[in-house]
C-alpha atoms as a PDB file:
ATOM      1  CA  UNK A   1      -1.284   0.526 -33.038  1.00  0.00           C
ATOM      2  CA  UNK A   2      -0.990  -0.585 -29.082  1.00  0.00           C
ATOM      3  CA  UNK A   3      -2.021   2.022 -26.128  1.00  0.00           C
ATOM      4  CA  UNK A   4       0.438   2.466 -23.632  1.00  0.00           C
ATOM      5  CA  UNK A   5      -1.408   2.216 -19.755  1.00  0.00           C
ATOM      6  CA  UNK A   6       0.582   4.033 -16.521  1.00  0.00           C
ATOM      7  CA  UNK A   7      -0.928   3.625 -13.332  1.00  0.00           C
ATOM      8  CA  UNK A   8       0.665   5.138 -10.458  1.00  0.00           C
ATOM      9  CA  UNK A   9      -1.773   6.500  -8.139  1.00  0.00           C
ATOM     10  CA  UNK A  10      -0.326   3.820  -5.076  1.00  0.00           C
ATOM     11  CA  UNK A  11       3.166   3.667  -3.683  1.00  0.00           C
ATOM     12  CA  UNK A  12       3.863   0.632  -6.121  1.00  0.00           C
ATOM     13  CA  UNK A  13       3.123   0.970  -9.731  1.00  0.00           C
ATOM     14  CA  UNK A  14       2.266  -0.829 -12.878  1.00  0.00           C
ATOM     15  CA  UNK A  15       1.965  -0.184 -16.849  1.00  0.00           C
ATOM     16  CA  UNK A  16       0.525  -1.765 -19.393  1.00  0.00           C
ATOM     17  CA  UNK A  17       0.727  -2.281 -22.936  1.00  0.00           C
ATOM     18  CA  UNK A  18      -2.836  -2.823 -25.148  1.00  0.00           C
ATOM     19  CA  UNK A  19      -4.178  -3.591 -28.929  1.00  0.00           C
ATOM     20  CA  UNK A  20      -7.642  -4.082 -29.766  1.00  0.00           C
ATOM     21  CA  UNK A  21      -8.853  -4.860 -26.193  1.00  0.00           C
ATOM     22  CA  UNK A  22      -6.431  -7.154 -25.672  1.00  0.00           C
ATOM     23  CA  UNK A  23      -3.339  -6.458 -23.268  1.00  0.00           C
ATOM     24  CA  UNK A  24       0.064  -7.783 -24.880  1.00  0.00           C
ATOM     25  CA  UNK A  25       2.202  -7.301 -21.705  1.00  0.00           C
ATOM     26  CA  UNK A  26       2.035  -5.959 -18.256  1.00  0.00           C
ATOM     27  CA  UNK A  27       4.281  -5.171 -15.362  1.00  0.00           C
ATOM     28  CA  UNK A  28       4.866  -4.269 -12.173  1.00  0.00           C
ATOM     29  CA  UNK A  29       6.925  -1.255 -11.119  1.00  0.00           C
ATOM     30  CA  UNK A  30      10.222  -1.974  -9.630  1.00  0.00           C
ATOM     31  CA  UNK A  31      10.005   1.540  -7.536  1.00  0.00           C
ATOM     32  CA  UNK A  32       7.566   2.854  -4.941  1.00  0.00           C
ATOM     33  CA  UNK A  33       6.874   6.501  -4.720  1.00  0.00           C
ATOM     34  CA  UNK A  34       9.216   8.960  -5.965  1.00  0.00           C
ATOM     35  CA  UNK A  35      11.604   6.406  -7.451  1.00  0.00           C
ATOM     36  CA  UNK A  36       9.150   6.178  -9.995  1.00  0.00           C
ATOM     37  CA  UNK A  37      10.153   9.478 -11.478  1.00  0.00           C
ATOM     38  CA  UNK A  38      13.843   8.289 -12.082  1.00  0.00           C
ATOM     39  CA  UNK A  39      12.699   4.669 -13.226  1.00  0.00           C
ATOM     40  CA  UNK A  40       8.987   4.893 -14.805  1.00  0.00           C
ATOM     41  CA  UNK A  41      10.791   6.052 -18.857  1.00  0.00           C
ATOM     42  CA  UNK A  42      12.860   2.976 -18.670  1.00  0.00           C
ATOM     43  CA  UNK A  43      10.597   0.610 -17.742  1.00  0.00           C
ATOM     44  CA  UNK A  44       8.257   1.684 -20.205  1.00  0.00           C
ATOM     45  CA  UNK A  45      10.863   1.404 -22.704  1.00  0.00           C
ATOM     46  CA  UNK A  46      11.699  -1.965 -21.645  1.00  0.00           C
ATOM     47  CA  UNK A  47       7.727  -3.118 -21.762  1.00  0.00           C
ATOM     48  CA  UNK A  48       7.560  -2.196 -24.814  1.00  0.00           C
ATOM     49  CA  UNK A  49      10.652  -3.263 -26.312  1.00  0.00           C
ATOM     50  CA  UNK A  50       9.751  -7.063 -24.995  1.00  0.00           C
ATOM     51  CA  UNK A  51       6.848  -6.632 -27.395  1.00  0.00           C
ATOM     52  CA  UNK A  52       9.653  -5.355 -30.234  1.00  0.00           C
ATOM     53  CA  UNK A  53       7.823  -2.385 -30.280  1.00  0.00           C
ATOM     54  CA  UNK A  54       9.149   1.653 -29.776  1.00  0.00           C
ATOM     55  CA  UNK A  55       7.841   4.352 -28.323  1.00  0.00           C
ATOM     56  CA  UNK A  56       6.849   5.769 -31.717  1.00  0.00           C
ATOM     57  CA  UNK A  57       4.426   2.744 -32.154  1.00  0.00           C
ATOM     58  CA  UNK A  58       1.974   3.715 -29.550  1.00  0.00           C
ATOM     59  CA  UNK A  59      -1.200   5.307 -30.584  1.00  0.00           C
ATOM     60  CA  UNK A  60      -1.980   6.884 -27.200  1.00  0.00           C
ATOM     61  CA  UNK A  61      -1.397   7.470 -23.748  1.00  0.00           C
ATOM     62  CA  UNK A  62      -3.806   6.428 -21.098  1.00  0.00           C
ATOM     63  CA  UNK A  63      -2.783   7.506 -17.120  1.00  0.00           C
ATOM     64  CA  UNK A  64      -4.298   7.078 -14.351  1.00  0.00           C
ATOM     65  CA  UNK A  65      -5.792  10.180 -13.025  1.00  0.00           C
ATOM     66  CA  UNK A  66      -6.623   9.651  -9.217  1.00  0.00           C
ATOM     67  CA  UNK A  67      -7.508   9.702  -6.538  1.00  0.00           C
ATOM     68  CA  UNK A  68      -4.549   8.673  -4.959  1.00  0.00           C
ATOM     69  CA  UNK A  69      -1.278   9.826  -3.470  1.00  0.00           C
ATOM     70  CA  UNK A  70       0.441  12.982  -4.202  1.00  0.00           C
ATOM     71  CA  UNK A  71       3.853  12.054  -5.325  1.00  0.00           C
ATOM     72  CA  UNK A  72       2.622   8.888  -7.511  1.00  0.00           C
ATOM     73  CA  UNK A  73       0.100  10.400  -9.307  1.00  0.00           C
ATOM     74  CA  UNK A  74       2.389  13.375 -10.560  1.00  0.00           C
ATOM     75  CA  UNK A  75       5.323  11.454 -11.419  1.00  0.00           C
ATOM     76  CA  UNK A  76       2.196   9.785 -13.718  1.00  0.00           C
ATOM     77  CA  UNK A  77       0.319  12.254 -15.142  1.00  0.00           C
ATOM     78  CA  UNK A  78       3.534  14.201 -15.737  1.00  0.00           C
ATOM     79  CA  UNK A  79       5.212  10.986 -18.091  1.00  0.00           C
ATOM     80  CA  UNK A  80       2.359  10.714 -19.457  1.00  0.00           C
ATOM     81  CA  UNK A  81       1.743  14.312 -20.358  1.00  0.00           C
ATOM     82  CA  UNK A  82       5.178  14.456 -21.984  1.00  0.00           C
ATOM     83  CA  UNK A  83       5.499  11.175 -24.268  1.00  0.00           C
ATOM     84  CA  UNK A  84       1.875  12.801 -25.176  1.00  0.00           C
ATOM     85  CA  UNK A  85       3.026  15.615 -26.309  1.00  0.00           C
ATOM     86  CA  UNK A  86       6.173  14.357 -27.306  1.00  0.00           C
ATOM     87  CA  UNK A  87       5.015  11.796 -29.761  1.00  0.00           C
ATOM     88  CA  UNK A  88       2.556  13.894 -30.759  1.00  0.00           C
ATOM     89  CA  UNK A  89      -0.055  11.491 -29.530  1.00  0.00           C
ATOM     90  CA  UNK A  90      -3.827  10.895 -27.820  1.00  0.00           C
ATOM     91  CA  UNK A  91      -3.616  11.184 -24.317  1.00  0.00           C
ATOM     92  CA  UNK A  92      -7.135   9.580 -21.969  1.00  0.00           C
ATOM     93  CA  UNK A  93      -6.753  10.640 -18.165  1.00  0.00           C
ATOM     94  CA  UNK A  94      -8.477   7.786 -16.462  1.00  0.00           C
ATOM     95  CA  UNK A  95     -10.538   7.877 -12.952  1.00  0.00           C
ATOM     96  CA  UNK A  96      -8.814   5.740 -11.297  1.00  0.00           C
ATOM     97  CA  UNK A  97     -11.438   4.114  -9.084  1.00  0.00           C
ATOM     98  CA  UNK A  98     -13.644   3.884 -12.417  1.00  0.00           C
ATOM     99  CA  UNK A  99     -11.288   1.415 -13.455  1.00  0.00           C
ATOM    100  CA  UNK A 100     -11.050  -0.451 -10.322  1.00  0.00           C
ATOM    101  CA  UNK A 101     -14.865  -0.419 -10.585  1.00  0.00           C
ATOM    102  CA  UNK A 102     -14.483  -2.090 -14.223  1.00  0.00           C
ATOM    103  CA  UNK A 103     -12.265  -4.707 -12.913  1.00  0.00           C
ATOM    104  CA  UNK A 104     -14.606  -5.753  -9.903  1.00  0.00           C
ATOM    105  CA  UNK A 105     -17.143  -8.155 -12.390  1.00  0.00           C
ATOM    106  CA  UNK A 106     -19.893  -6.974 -10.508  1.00  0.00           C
ATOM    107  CA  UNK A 107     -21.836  -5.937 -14.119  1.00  0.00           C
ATOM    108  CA  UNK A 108     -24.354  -3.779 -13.708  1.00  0.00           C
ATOM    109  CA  UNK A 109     -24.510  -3.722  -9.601  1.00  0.00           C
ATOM    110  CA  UNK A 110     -23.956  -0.458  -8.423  1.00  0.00           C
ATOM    111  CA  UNK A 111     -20.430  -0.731  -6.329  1.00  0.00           C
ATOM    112  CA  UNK A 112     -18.535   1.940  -3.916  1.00  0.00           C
ATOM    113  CA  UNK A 113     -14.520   2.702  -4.700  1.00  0.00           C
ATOM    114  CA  UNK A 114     -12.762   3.794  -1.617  1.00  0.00           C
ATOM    115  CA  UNK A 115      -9.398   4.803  -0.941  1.00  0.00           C
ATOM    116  CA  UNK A 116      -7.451   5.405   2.531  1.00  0.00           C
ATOM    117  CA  UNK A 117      -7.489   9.530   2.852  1.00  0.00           C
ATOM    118  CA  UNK A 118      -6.108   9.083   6.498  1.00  0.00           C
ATOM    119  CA  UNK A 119      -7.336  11.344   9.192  1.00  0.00           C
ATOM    120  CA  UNK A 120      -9.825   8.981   9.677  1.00  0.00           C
ATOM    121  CA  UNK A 121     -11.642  10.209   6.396  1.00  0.00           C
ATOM    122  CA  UNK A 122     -11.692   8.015   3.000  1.00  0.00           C
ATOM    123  CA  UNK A 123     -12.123   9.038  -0.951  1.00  0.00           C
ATOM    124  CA  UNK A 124     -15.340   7.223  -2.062  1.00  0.00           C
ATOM    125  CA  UNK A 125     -17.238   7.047  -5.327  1.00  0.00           C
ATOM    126  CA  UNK A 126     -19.993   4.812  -6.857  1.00  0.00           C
ATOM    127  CA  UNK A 127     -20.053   3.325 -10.223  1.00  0.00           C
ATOM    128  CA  UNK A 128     -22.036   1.213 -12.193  1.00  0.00           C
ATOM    129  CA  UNK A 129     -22.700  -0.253 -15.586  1.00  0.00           C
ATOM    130  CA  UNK A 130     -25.311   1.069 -18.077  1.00  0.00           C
ATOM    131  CA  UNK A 131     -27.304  -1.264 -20.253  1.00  0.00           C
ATOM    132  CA  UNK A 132     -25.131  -0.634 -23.159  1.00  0.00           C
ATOM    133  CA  UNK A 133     -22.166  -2.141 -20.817  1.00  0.00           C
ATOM    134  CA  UNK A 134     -20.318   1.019 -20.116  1.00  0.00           C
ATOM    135  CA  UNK A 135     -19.152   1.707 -16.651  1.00  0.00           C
ATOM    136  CA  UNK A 136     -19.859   5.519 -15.526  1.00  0.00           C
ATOM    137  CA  UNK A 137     -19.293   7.289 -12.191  1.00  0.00           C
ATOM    138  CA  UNK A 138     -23.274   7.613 -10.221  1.00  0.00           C
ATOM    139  CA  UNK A 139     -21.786   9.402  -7.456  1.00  0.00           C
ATOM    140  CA  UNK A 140     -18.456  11.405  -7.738  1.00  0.00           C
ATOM    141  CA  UNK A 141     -15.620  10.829  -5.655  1.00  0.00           C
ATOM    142  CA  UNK A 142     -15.160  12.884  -2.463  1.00  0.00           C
ATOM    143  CA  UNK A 143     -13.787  12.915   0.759  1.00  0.00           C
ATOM    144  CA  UNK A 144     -15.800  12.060   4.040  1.00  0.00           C
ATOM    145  CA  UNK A 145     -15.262  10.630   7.378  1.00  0.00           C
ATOM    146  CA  UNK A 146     -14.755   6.716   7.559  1.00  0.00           C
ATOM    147  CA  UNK A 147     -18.071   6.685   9.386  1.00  0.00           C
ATOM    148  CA  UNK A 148     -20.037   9.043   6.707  1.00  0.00           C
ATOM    149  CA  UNK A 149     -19.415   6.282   4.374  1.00  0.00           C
ATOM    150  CA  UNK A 150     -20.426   3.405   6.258  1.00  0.00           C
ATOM    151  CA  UNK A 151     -23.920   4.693   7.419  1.00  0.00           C
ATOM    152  CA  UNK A 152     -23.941   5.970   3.902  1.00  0.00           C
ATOM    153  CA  UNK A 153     -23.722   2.841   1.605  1.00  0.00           C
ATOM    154  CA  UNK A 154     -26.707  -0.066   1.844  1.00  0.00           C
ATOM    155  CA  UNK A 155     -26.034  -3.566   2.732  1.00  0.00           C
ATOM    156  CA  UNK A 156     -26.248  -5.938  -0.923  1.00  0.00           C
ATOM    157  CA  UNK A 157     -23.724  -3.079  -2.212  1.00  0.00           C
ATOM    158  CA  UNK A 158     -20.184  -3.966  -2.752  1.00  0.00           C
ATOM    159  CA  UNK A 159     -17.025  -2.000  -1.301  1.00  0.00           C
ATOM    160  CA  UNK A 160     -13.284  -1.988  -3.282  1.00  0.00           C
ATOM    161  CA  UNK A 161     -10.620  -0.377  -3.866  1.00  0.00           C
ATOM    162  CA  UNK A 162      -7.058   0.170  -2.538  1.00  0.00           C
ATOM    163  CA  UNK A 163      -9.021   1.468   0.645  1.00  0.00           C
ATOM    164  CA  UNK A 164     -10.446  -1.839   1.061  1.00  0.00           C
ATOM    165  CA  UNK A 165      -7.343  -3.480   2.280  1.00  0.00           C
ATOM    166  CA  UNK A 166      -5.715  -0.483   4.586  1.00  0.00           C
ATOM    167  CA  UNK A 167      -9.454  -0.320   6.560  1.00  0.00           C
ATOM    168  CA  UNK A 168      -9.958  -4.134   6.673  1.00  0.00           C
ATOM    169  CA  UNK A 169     -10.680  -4.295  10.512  1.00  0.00           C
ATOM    170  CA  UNK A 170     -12.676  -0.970  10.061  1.00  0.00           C
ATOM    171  CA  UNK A 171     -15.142  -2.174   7.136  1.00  0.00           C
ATOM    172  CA  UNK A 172     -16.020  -5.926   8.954  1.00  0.00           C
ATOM    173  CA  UNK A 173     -19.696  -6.464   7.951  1.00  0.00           C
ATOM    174  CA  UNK A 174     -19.899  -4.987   4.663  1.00  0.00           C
ATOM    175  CA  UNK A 175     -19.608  -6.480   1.359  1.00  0.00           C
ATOM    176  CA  UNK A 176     -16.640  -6.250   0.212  1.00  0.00           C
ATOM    177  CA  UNK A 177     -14.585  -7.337  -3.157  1.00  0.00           C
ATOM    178  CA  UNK A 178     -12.316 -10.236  -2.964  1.00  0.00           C
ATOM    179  CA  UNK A 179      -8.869  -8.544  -2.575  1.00  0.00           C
ATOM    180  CA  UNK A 180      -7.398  -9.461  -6.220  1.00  0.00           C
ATOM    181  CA  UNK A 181      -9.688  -7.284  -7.571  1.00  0.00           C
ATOM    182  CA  UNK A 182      -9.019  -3.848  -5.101  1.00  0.00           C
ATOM    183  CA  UNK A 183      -6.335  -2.645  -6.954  1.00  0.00           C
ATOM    184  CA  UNK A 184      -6.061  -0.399 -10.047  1.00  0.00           C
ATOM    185  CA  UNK A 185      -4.108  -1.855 -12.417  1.00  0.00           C
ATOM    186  CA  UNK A 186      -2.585  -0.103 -15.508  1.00  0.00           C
ATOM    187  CA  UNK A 187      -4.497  -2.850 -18.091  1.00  0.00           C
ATOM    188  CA  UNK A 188      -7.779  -1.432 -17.023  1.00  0.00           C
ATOM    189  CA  UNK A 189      -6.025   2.138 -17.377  1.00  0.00           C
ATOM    190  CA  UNK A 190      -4.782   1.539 -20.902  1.00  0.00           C
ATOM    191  CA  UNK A 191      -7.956  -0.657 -22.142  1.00  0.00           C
ATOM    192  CA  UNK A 192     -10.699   2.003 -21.252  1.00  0.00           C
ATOM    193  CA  UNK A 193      -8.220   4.632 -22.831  1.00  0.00           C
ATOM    194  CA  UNK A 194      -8.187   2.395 -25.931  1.00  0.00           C
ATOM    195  CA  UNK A 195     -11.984   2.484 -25.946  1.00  0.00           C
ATOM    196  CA  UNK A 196     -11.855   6.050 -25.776  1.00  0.00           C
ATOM    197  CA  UNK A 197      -9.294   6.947 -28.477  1.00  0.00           C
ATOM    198  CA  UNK A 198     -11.137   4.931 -30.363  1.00  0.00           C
ATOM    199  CA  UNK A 199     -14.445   7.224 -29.633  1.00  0.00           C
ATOM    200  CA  UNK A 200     -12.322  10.114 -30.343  1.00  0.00           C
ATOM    201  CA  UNK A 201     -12.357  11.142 -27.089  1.00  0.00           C
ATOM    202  CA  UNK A 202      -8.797  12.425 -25.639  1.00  0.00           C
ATOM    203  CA  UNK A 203      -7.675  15.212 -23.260  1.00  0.00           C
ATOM    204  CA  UNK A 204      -5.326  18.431 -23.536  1.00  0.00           C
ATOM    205  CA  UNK A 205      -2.028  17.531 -23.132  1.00  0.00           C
ATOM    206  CA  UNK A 206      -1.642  21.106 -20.892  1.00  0.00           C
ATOM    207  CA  UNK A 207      -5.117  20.996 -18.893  1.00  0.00           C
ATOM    208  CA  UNK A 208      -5.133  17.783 -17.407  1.00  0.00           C
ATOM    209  CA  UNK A 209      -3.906  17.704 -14.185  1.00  0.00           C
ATOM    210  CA  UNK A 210      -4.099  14.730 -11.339  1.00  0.00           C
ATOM    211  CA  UNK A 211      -7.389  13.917  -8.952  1.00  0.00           C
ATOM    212  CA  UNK A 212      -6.046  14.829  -5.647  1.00  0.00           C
ATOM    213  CA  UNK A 213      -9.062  16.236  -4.097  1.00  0.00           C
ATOM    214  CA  UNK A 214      -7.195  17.430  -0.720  1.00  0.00           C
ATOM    215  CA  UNK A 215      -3.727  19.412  -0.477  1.00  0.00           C
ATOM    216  CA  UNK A 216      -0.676  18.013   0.489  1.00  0.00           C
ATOM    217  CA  UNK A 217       0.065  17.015   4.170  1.00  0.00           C
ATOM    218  CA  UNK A 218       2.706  20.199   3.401  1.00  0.00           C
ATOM    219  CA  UNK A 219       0.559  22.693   2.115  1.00  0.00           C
ATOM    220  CA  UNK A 220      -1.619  22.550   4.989  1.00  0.00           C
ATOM    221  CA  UNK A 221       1.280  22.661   7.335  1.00  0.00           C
ATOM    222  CA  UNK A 222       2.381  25.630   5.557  1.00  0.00           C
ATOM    223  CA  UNK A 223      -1.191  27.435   5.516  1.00  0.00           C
ATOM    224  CA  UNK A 224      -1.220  26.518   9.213  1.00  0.00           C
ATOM    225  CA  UNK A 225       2.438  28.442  10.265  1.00  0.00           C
ATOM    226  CA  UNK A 226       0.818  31.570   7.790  1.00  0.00           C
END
């Protein structure tokens, strides 16, 4: 039975459908941000109903778990969480910038995921692949200054990620991934939670929540006029 991916971690989207490694149909979201919320169920029920399948077909949930923004990544994890539990299915939270990692083609070259965290600051995290093939996370993702990161990461190692792109002018001299390749996609999502399902591996439909790894812009304002 086929995994259902959702990434929505930027202010565009995509999901993916997946069976036995191999992705039947993909597609971009036709909202950005917190239109996904009203348009992310039919969509998914269109995907899948191009592929005559339901939403009692699926076999799992895979969702991309950040970092990333705020609004995207709930409207996400929050879908996903309830055709979960719904359906009474698997659901795999994803890393998000392991997957981007997956999709670079760099096998086994240790290679940096970054993300714009404004502020002059960035989410980073390294990844690489083991002997056996499998990608894992060698440094977790955290938040530093632009310029932390650059002193930090040597010169033969690559740079992605949706960061990549938004810090261009800012990141001239290191290596970076061709662009095609910076951006989670929901494929990657929904093929490394195939993997996983597969492994028996799954998370609680009630504990998982998404990667932000810094409050909202409106949280801190509010902290701030405490």
């Amino acid at each position: 039975m086929p995994i259902l991916g959702i990434e929505t971690s930027g202010r565009s989207g995509t999901i993916a459908v997946v069976h036995q490694q191999t992705v039947l149909d993909a597609t971009e979201l036709s909202a950005t941000g917190r239109r996904h919320a009203r348009t992310l169920v039919p969509e998914i029920g269109r995907l899948l109903a191009d592929q005559d399948l339901a939403m009692t077909d699926l076999d799992g949930i895979a969702v991309s778990l950040g970092p990333g923004s705020f609004t995207g990544l709930r409207v996400g994890v929050v879908c996903a969480k309830t055709l979960a539990y719904s359906l009474q299915r698997p659901l795999v939270a994803v890393d998000t910038f392991l997957a981007v990692a997956e999709n670079s083609g760099r096998d086994k070259q240790l290679i940096w995921v970054i993300d714009d965290a404004l502020r002059g600051e960035v989410y980073a995290g390294a990844y690489q692949q083991s002997q056996s093939g499998e990608w894992v996370c060698q440094t977790s993702s955290r938040l530093m200054s632009l310029e932390t990161f650059k002193r930090q990461v040597k010169a033969d190692e690559p740079v992605t990620g949706p960061g990549v792109t938004k810090l261009l002018d800012d990141l001239q001299g290191l290596n970076l991934v061709d662009e095609t390749d910076r951006i989670p996609h929901a494929r990657q999502i929904a093929l490394i939670g195939e993997r996983r399902i597969q492994s028996g591996e799954c998370d609680d439909y009630w504990t998982v929540e998404p990667h932000y790894m810094r409050r909202s812009a409106a949280e801190e304002k509010a902290d701030q006029a405490c």
